[in-house]
Protein backbone atom coordinates (compact mmCIF):
# COMPACT_ATOMS: atom_id res chain seq x y z
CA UNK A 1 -178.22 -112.98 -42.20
CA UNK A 2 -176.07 -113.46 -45.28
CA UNK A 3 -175.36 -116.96 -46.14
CA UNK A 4 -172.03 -117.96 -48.27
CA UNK A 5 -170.22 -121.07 -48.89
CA UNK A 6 -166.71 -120.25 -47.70
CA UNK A 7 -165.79 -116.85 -45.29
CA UNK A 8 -161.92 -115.90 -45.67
CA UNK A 9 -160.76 -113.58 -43.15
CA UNK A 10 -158.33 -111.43 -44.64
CA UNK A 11 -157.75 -110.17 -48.13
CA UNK A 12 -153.81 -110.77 -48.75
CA UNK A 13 -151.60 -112.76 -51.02
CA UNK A 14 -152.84 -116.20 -49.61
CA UNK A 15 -156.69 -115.11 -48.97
CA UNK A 16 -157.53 -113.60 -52.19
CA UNK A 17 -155.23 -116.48 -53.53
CA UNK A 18 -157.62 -119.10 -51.54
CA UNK A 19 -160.64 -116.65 -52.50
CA UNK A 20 -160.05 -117.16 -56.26
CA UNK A 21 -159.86 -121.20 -56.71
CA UNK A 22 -162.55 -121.89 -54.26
CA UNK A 23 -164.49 -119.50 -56.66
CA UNK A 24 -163.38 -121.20 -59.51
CA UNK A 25 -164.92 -124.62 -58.11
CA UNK A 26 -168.00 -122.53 -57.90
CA UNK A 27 -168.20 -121.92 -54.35
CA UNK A 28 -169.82 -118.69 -53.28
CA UNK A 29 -166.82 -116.96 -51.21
CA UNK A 30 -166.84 -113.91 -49.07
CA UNK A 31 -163.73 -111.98 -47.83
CA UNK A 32 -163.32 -110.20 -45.21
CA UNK A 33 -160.77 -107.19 -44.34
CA UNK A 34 -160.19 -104.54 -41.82
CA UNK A 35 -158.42 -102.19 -44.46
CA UNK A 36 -159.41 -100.05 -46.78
CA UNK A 37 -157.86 -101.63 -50.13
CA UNK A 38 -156.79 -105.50 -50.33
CA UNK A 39 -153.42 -106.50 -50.67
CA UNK A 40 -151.72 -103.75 -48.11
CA UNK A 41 -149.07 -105.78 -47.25
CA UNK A 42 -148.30 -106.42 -51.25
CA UNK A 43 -148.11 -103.40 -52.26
CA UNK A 44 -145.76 -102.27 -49.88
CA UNK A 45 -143.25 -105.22 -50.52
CA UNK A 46 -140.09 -105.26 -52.28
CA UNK A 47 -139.68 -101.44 -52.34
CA UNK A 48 -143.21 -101.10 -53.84
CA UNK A 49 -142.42 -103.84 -56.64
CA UNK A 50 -143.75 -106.94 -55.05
CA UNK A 51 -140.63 -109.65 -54.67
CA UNK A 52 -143.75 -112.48 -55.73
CA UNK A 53 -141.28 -115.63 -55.54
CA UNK A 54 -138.25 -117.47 -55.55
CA UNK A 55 -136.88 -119.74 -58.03
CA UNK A 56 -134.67 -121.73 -55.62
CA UNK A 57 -138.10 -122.48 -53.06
CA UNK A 58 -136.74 -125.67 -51.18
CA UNK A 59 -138.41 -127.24 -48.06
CA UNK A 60 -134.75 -125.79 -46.47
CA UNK A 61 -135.51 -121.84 -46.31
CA UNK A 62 -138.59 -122.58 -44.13
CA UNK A 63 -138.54 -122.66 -40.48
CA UNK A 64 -141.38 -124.60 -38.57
CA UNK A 65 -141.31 -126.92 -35.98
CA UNK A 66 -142.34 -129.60 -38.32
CA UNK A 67 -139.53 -128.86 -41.40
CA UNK A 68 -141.78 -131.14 -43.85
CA UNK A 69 -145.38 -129.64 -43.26
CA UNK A 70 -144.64 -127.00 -45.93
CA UNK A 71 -144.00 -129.83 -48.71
CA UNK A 72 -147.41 -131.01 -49.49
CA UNK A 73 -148.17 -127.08 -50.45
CA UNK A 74 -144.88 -126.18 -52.01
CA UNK A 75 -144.88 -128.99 -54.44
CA UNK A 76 -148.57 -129.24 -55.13
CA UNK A 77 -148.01 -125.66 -56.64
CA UNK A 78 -145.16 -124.48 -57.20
CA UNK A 79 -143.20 -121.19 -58.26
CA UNK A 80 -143.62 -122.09 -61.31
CA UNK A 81 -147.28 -122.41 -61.23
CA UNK A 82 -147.17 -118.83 -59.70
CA UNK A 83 -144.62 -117.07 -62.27
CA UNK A 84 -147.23 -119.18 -65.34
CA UNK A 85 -149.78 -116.74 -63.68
CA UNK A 86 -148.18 -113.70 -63.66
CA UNK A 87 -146.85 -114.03 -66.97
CA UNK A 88 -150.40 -115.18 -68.57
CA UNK A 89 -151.49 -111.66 -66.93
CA UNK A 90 -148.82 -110.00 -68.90
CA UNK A 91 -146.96 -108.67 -65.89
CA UNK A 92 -143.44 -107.72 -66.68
CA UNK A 93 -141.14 -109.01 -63.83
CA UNK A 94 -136.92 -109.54 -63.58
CA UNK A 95 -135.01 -111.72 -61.00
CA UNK A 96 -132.94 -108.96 -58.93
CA UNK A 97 -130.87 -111.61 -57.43
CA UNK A 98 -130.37 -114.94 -55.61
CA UNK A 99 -133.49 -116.29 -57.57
CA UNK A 100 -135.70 -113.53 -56.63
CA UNK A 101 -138.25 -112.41 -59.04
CA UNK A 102 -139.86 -108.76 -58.89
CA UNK A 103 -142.57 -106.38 -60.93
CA UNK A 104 -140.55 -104.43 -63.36
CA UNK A 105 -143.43 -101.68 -62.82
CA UNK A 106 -145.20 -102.11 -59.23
CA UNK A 107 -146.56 -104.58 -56.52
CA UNK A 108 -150.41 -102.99 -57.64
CA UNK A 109 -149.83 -105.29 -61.05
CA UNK A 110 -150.01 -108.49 -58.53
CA UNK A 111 -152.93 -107.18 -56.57
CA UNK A 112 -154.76 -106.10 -60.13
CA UNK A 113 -153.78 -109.67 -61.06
CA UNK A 114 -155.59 -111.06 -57.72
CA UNK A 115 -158.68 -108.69 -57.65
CA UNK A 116 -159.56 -109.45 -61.33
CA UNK A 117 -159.38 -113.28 -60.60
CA UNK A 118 -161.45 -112.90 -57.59
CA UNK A 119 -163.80 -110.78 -59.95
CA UNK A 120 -164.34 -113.17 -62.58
CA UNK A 121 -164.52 -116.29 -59.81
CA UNK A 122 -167.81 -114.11 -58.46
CA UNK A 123 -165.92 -113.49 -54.93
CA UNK A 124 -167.46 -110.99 -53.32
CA UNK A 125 -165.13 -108.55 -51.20
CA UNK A 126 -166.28 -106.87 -47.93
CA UNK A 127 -163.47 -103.77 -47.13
CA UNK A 128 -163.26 -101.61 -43.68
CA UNK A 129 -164.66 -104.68 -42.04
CA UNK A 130 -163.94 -106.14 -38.85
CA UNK A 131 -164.73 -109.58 -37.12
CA UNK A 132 -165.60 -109.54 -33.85
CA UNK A 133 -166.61 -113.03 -33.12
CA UNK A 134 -166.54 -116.66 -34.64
CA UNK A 135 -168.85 -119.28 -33.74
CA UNK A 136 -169.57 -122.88 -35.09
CA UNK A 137 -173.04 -124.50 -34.82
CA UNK A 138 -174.09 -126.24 -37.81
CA UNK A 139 -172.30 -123.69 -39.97
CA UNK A 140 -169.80 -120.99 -39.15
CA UNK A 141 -171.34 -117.74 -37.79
CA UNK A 142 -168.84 -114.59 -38.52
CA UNK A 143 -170.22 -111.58 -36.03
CA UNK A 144 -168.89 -108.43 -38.36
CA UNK A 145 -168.86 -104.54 -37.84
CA UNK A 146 -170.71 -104.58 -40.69
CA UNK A 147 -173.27 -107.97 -39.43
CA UNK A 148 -173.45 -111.58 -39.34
CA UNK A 149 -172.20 -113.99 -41.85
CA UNK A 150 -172.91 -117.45 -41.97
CA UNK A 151 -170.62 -120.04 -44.03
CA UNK A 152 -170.22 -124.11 -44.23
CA UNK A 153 -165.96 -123.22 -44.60
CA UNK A 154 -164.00 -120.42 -42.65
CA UNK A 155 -160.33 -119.86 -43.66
CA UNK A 156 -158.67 -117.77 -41.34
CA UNK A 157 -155.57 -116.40 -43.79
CA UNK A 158 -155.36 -112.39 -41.22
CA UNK A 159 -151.43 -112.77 -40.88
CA UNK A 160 -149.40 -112.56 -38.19
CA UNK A 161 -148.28 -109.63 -35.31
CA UNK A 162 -145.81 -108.12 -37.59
CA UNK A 163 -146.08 -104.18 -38.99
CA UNK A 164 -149.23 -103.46 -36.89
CA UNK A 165 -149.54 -100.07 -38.06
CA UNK A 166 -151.56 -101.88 -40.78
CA UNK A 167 -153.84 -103.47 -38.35
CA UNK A 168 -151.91 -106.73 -37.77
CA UNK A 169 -152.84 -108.14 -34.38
CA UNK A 170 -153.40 -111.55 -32.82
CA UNK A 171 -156.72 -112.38 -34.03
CA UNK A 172 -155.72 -115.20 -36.05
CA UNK A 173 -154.22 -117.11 -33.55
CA UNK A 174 -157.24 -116.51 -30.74
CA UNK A 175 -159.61 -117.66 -33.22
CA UNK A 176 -157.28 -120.87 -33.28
CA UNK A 177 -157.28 -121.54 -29.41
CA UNK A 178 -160.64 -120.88 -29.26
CA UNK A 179 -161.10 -124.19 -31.52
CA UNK A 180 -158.82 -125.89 -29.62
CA UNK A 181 -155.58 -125.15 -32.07
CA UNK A 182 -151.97 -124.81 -30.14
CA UNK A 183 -149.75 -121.83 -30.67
CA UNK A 184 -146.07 -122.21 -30.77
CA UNK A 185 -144.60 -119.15 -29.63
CA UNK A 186 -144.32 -116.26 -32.18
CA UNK A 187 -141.62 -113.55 -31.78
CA UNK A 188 -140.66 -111.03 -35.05
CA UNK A 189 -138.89 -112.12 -37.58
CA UNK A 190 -136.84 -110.83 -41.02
CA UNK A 191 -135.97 -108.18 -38.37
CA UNK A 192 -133.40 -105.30 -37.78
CA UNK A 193 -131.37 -106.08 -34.46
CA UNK A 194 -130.50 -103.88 -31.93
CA UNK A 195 -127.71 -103.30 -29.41
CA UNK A 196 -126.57 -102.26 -25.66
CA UNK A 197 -125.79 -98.59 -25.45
CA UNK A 198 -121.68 -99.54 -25.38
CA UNK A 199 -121.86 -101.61 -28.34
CA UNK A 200 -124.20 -99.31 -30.41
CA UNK A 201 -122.36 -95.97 -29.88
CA UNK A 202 -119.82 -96.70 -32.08
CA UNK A 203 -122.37 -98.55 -34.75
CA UNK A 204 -124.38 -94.94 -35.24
CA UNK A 205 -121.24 -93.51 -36.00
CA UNK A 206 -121.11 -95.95 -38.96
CA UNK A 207 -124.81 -95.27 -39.93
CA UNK A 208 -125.40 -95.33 -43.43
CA UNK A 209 -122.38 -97.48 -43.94
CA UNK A 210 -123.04 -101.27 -45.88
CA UNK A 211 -120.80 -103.86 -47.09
CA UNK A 212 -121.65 -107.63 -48.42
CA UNK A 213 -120.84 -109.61 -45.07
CA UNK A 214 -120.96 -113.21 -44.06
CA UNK A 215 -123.24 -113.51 -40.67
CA UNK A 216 -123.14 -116.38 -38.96
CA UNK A 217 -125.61 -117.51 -35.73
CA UNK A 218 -126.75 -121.20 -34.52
CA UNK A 219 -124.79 -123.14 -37.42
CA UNK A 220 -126.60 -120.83 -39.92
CA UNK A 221 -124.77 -118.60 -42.11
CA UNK A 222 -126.02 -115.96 -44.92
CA UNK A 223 -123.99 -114.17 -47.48
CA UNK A 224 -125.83 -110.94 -48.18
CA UNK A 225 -125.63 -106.97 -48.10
CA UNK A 226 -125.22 -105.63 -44.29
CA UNK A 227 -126.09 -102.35 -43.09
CA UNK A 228 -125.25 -100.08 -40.02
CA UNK A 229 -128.30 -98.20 -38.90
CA UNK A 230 -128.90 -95.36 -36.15
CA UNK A 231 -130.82 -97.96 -34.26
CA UNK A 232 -128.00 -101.36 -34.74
CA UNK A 233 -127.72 -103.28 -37.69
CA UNK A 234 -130.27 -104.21 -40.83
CA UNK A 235 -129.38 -105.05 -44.63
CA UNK A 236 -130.26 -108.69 -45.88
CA UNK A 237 -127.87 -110.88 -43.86
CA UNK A 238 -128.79 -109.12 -40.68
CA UNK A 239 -132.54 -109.69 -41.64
CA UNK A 240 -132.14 -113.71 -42.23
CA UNK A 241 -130.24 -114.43 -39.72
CA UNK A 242 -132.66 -112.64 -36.85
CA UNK A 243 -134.78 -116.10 -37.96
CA UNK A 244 -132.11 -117.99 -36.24
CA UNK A 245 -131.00 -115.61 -33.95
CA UNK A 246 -132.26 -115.73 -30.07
CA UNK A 247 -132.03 -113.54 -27.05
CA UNK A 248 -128.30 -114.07 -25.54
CA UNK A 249 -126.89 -115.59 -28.78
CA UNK A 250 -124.06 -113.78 -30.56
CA UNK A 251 -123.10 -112.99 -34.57
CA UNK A 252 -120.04 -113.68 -35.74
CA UNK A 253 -119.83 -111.74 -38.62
CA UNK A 254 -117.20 -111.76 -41.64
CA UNK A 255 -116.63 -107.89 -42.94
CA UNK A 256 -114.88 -109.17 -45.33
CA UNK A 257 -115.49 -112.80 -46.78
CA UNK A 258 -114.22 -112.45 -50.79
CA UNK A 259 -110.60 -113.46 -49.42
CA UNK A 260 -107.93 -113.61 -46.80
CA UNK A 261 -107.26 -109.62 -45.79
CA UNK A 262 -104.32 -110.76 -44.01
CA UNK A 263 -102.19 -111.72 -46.59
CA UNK A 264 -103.14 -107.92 -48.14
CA UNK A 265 -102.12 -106.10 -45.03
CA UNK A 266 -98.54 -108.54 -45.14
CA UNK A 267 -98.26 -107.56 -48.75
CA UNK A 268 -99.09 -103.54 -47.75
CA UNK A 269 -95.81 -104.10 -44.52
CA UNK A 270 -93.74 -104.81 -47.38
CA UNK A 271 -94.63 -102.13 -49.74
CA UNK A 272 -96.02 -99.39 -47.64
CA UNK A 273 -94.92 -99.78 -44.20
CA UNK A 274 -94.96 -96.47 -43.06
CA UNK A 275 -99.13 -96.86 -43.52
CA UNK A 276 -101.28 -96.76 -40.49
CA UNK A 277 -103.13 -100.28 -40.12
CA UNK A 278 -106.65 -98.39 -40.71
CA UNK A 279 -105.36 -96.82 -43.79
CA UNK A 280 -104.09 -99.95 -44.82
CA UNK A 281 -107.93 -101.83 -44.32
CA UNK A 282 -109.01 -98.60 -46.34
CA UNK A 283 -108.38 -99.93 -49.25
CA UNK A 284 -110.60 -103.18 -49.12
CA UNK A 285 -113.65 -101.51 -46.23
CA UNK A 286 -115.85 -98.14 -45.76
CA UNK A 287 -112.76 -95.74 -44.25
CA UNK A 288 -115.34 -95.56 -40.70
CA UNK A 289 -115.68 -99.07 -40.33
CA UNK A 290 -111.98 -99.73 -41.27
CA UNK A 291 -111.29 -97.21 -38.38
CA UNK A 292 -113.57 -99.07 -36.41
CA UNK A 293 -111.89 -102.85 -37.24
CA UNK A 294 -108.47 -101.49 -36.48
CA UNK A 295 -109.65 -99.55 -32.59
CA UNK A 296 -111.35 -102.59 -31.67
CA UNK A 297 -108.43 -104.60 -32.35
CA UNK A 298 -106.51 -102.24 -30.52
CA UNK A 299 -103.93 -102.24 -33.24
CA UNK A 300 -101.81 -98.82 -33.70
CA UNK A 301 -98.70 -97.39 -34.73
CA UNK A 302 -97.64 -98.63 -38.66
CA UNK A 303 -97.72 -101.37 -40.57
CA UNK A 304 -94.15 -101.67 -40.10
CA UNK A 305 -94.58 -102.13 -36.30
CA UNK A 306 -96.76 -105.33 -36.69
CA UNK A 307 -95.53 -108.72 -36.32
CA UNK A 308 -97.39 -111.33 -38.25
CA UNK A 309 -99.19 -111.87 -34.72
CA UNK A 310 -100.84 -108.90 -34.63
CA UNK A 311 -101.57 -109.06 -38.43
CA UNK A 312 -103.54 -112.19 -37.46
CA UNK A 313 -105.03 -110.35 -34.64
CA UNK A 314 -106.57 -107.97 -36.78
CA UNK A 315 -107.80 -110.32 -39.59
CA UNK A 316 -109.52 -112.01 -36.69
CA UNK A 317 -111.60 -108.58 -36.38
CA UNK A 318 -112.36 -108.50 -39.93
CA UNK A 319 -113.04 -111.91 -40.49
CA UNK A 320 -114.56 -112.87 -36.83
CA UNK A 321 -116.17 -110.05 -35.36
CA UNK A 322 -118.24 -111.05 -32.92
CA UNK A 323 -120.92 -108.89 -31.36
CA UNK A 324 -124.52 -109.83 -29.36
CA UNK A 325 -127.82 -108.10 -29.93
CA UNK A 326 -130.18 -107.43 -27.11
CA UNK A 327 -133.03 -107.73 -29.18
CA UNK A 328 -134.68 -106.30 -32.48
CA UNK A 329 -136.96 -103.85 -33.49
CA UNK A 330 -139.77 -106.02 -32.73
CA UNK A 331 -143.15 -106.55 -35.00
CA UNK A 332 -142.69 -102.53 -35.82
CA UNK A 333 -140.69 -103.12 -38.87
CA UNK A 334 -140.45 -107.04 -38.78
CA UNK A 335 -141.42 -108.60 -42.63
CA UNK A 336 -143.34 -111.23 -41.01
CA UNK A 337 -143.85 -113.38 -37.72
CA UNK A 338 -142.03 -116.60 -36.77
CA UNK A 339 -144.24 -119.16 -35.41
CA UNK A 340 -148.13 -119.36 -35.12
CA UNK A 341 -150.55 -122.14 -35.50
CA UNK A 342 -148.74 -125.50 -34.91
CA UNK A 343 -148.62 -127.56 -37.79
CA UNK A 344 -149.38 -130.92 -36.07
CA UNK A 345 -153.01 -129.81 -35.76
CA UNK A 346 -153.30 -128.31 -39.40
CA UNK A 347 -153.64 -131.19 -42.22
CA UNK A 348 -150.50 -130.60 -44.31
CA UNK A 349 -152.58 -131.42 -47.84
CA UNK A 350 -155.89 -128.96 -47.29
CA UNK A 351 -154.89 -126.73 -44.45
CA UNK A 352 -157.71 -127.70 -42.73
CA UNK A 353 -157.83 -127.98 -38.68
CA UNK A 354 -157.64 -131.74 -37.34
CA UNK A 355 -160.91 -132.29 -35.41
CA UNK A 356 -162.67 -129.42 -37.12
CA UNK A 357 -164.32 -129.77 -39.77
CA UNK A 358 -164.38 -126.46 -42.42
CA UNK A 359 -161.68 -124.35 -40.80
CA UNK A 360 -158.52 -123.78 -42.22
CA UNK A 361 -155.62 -121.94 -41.55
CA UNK A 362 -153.02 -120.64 -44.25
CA UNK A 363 -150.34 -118.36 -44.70
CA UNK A 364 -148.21 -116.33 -42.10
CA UNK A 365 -150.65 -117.29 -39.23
CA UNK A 366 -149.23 -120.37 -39.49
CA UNK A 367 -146.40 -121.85 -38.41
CA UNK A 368 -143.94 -121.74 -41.20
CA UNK A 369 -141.89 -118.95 -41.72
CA UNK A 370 -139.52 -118.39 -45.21
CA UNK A 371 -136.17 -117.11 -45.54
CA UNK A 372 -136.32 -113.17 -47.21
CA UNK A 373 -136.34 -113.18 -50.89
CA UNK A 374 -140.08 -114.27 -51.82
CA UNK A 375 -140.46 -117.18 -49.96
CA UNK A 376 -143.29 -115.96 -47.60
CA UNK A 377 -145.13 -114.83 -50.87
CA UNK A 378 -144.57 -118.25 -52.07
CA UNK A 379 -145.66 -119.98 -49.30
CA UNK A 380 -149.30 -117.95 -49.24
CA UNK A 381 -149.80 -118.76 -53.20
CA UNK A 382 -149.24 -122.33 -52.34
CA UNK A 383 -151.19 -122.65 -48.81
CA UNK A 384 -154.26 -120.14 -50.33
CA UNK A 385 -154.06 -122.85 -53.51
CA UNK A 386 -154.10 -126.02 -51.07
CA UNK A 387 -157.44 -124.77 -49.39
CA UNK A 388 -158.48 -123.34 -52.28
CA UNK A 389 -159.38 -127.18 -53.33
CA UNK A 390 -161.22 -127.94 -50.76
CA UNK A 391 -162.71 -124.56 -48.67
């Protein structure tokens, strides 16, 4: 039976991240993946360019039960720390927007960057590998489709449910009840929404059609692009807010936050009253969804015909539509999974399980969950670091 110091089950950003500085201290390290290349869910980020970090990270654009678990992690190493690295590997990168910083070339660059450290730390790399049982005596023993592994250390860094056509499952988060571990409840997250046949009808019609919106859910608001799909609604806003968003609650959503589109349809009465209303909202939405404003606001006849009332009325539509999802996509096409291994058995400095000694957690399986932009890449750099210490 092979004998290593630390086993880390899975071989993404925070695994190979752990991987690397527990191979710097000289640790012998082993990882361990299903898939056939590490890094799968890397390389397909950010449109193939890897969005690596965020240069606004704040304890704020995490959600977790326990809002200041993340802290210890974040601050001990930082974006900064990250962006040092990619830089010192000579990887050209550019911030897109809202802080968020991407490969000018491709997300492989990142994973080159991560295999070559694991290289040089000695890490060895097991591929098209799957664990089948964990058990603690003395020392861990890993039961593999390839054999059994036997380590003082076992991170557990295998992700969440989301995008299990790359082999996510639950594994993680059995391997934490089995040691005792509570789960808060996971559900997908950084997720398209969808709708009620009567309320997405109309929405298909508009497929294809994206402004810059202002969604609002739960006393949470995000200004970002927003997209009709075939299925309901997607783009960024629609994305951060389904991390807020819960079965039953509505969106109110703001088609049109840059300014007041009332006082433009009173200035278009006096100039152009003979417009229809929908012509008239032409001019600042997509024609369709203008079309779409006007119907629901059952305004009609011209711009002459409206009293300030119903010029109101309308605005209200722009400004406040308000429409409820039945649900989302689910872990199909969801970025990553809210929830997981509850902090308040995790030790916020080293990962590591309370009452167990050499088992840590890191990384999505856990239960902290960023805002879209980076942040989950963030928070696996700085969780793989933290264990990285001590594994």
């Amino acid at each position: 039976m092979k004998k290593v110091d630390v086993i880390i089950i899975g071989a993404g950003a925070a695994g190979m991240m752990c991987a690397i500085e527990a191979g710097r201290r000289g640790r012998s390290v082993l990882v361990l993946d299903h898939a056939k290349k590490a890094g799968e869910k890397i390389r397909i980020s950010g449109g193939g360019r890897c969005n690596f970090t965020n240069m606004n990270i704040a304890p704020d654009r995490f959600l977790s039960q326990n809002q200041r678990f993340a802290l210890s992690a974040l601050k001990r190493y930082t974006q900064w720390d990250f962006i040092d690295r990619v830089a010192s590997a000579h990887i050209p990168y550019h911030e897109k927007t809202l802080g968020q910083l991407f490969c000018d070339n491709s997300a492989q660059d990142i994973i080159d960057m991560l295999l070559d450290d694991m290289k040089a730390a000695g890490v060895y790399l097991e591929l098209e590998t799957s664990v089948v049982s964990v058990q603690k005596d003395d020392n861990y023993i890993v039961e593999t489709s390839q054999g059994r592994v036997e380590s003082q250390s076992l991170v557990v860094a295998c992700g969440g449910k989301s995008i299990p056509k790359m082999g996510a499952s639950g594994l993680g988060y059995k391997i934490a009840e089995q040691f005792g571990l509570r789960i808060v409840e996971t559900r997908p997250a950084l997720v398209p929404l969808t709708f009620a046949q009567q309320d997405l009808e109309p929405i298909k019609a508009m497929a294809g059609t994206s402004v810059f919106a202002s969604v609002t859910c739960n006393n949470t608001t995000f200004d970002e692009g927003f997209l009709f799909t075939h299925r309901g609604l997607s783009g960024p806003s629609i994305l951060q807010i389904s991390s807020y968003w819960h079965e039953g609650d509505a969106l109110s959503v703001n088609l049109l936050p840059a300014y007041d589109v009332v006082e433009k349809l009173r200035d278009a009465r006096a100039t152009a009253g003979r417009v229809a209303p929908h012509t008239a909202l032409a001019k600042h939405l997509p024609k369709t969804l203008a079309a779409y404003v006007a119907q629901q606001a059952g305004v009609t006849g011209n711009l002459a015909d409206q009293s300030d009332e119903r010029l109101a009325h309308l605005g209200r539509a722009v400004h406040q539509w308000q429409i409820k999802p039945v649900g989302s996509e689910g872990y199909r096409t969801a970025e990553v999974t809210l929830g997981g291994v509850n902090t308040d058995d995790l030790d916020a400095k080293t990962m590591q399980a309370r009452g167990v000694d050499g088992l840590y957690f890191i990384g999505e399986v856990v239960d902290v969950t960023g805002w879209l932009g980076g942040y989950n890449f963030q928070w696996a750099w700085s969780s793989g670091w933290a264990a990285g210490q001590v594994a």
